[in-house]
Protein backbone atom coordinates (compact mmCIF):
# COMPACT_ATOMS: atom_id res chain seq x y z
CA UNK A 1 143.03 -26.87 225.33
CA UNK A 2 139.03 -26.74 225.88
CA UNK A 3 137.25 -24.06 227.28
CA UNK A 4 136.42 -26.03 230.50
CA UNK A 5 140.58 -26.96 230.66
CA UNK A 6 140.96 -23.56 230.93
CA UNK A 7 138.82 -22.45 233.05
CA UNK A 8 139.86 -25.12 235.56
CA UNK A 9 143.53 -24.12 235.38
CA UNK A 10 142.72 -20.62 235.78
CA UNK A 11 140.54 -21.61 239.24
CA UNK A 12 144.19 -23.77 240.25
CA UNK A 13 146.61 -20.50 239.88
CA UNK A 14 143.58 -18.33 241.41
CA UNK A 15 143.74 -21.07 244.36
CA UNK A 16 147.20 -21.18 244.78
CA UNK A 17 147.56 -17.01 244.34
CA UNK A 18 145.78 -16.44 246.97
CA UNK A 19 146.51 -19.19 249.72
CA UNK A 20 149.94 -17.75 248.72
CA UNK A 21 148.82 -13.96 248.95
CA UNK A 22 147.47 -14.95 252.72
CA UNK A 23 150.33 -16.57 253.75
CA UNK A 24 152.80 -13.59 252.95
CA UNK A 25 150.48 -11.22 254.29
CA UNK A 26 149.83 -13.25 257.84
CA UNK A 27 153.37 -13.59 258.33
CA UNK A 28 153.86 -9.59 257.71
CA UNK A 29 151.60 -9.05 260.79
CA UNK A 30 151.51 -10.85 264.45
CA UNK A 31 147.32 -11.82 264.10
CA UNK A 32 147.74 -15.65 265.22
CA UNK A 33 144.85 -15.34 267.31
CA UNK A 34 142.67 -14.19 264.48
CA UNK A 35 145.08 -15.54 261.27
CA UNK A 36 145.02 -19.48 262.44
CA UNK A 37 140.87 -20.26 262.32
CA UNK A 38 141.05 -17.97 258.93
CA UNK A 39 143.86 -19.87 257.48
CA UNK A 40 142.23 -22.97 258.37
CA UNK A 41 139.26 -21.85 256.60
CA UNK A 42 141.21 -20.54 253.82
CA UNK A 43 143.01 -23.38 253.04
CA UNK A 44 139.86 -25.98 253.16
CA UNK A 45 138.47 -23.65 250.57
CA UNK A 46 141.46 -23.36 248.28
CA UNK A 47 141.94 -27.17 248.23
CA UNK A 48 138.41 -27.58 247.18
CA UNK A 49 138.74 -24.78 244.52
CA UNK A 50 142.05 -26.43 243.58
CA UNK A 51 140.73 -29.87 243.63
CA UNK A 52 137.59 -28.89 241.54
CA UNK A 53 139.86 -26.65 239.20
CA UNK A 54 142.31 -29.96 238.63
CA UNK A 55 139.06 -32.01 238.23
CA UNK A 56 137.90 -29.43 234.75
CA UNK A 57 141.50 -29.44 233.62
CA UNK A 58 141.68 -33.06 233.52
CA UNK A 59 138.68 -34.22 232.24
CA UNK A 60 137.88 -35.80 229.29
CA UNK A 61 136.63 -33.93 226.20
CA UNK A 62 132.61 -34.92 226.01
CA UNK A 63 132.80 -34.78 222.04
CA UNK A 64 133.39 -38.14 220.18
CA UNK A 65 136.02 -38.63 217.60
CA UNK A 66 133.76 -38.04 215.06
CA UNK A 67 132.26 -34.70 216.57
CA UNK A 68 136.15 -33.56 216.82
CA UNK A 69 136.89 -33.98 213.35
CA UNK A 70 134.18 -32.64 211.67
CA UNK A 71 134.91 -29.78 213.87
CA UNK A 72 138.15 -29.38 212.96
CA UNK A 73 136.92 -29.96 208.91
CA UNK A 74 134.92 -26.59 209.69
CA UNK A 75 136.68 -23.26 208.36
């Protein structure tokens, strides 16, 4: 796994840890008033965190075939 694979499955879990995190901790408490614009704004952001995250983690590697093996050749 690449460096930029990584990194964009480590923005997905942060994404999904925290819409998560929110969620538990809005239902803990009665703040509708307050907890429904946040949450709406919350979850726009996560999506596009998540969405760019799953966009690194599946991209394509920018080396060549070549580049990768004479990277791998090198101890």
């Amino acid at each position: 796994m690449e460096r930029s694979q990584l990194t964009g499955a480590l923005i997905m879990a942060g994404a999904v840890f925290q819409m998560i995190f929110f969620l538990w901790a809005t239902a803990r408490r009665s703040y509708v008033a307050l907890a429904l614009p946040v949450m709406a704004a919350l979850a726009a952001i996560s999506a596009l965190a998540f969405w760019i995250g799953w966009t690194m983690f599946t991209a394509e590697s920018e080396l060549g075939e070549e580049e990768l093996e004479e990277e791998e050749a090198i101890p």
